[in-house]
Protein backbone atom coordinates (compact mmCIF):
# COMPACT_ATOMS: atom_id res chain seq x y z
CA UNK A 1 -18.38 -6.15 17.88
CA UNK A 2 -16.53 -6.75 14.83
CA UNK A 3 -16.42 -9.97 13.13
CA UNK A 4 -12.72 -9.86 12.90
CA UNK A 5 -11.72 -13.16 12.21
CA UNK A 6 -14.03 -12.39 8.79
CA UNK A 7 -10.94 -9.55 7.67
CA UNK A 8 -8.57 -12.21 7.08
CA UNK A 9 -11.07 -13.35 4.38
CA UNK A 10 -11.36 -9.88 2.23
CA UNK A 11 -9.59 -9.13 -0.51
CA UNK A 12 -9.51 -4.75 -1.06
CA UNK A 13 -10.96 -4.38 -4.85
CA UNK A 14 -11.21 -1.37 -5.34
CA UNK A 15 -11.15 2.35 -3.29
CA UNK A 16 -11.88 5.39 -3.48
CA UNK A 17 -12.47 8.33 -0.60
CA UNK A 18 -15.39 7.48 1.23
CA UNK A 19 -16.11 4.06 -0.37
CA UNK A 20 -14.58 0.43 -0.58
CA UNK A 21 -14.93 -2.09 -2.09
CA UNK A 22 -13.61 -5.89 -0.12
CA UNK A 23 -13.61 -9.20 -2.50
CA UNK A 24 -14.22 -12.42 -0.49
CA UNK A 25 -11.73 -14.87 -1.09
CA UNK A 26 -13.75 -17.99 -2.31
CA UNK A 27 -13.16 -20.15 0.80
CA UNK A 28 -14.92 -17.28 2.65
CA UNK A 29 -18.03 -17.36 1.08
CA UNK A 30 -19.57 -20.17 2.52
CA UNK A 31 -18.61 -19.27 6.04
CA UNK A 32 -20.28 -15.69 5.38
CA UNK A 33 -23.28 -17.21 4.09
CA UNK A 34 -24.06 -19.06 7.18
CA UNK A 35 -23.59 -15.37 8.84
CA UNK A 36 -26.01 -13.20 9.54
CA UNK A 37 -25.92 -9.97 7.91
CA UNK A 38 -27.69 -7.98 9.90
CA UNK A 39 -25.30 -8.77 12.68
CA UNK A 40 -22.05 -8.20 10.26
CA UNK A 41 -23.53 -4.58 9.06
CA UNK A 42 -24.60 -3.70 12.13
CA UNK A 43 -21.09 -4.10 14.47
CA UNK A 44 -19.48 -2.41 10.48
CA UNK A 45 -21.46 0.17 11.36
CA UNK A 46 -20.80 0.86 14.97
CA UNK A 47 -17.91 2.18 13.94
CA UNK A 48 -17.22 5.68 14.19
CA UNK A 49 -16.98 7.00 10.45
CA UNK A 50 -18.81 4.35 8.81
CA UNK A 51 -22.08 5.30 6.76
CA UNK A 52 -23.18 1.93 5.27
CA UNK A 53 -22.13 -0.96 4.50
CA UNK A 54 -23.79 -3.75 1.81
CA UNK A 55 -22.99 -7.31 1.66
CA UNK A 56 -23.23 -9.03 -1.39
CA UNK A 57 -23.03 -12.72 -1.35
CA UNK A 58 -23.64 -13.39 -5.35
CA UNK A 59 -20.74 -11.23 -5.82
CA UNK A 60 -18.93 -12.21 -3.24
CA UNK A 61 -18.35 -8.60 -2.07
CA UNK A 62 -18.38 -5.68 0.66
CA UNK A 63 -18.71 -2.62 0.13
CA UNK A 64 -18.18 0.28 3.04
CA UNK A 65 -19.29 3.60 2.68
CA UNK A 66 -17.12 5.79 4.83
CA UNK A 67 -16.96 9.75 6.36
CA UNK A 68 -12.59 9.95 4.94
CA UNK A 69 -12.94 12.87 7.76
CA UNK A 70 -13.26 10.57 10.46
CA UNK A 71 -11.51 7.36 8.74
CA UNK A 72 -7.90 7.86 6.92
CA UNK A 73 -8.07 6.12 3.36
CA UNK A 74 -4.47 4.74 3.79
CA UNK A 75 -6.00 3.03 7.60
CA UNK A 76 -8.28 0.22 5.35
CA UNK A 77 -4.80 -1.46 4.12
CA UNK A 78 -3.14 -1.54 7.45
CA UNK A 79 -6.52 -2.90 8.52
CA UNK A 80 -6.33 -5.78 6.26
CA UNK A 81 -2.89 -6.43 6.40
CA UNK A 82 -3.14 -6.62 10.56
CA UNK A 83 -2.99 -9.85 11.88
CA UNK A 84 -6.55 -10.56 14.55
CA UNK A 85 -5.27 -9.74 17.37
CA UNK A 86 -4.19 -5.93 16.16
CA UNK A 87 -7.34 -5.37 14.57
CA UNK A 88 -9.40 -4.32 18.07
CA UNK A 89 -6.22 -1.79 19.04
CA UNK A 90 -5.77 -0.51 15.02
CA UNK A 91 -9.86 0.03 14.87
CA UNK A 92 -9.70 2.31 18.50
CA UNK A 93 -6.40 4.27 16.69
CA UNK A 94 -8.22 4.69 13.36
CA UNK A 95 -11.31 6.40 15.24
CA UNK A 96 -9.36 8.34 17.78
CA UNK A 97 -7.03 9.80 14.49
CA UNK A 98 -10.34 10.44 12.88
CA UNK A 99 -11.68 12.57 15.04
CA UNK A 100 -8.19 14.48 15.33
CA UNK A 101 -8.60 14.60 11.09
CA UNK A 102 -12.14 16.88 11.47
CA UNK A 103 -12.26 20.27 10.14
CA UNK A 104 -12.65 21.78 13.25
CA UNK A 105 -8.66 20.61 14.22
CA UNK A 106 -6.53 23.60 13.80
CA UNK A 107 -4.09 21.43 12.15
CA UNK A 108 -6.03 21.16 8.75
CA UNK A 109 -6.31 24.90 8.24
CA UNK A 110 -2.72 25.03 7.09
């Protein structure tokens, strides 16, 4: 699962299709450094759309690689903007969406 309460803590940097970049707000970075990674990139991962993700603590940074076929660039503000509780319903609407947002949909051959 998603570390959500760890969104509230990200600032967006920088974006472009397919990758992001999220700042850590300085009172973050000691509660992410008593994470564990693996566990944070792992449940990033899980989610449909996601490539990779890298965690840099000297930095103080994230950085997501996403498919923008499956994941809507415009869905990574309105996922930092959500409050925690919206995050679990906005994350199951920003996969479903995705997968309406493949090729394959007749929609996108107009």
């Amino acid at each position: 699962m998603i570390p959500f309460n760890l969104i509230r803590h990200l600032n967006m940097a920088h974006h472009v299709k397919g990758r992001i970049r999220f700042r850590l707000r300085p009172e973050a970075l000691t509660y992410v450094s008593q994470m564990d990674f693996h566990e944070i990139t792992s449940s990033i991962r899980s989610v449909s759309g996601i490539e990779d993700v890298r965690i840099n603590l000297i930095a103080g940074s994230i950085i997501v690689y996403y498919n923008p076929r499956q994941i809507q660039p415009k869905w990574w503000e309105q996922l930092i903007r959500s409050h925690e509780t919206e995050i679990p319903h906005l994350l199951a609407e920003m996969t479903s969406a995705g997968s309406l947002q493949s090729s394959d949909h007749p929609a996108n051959s107009l």
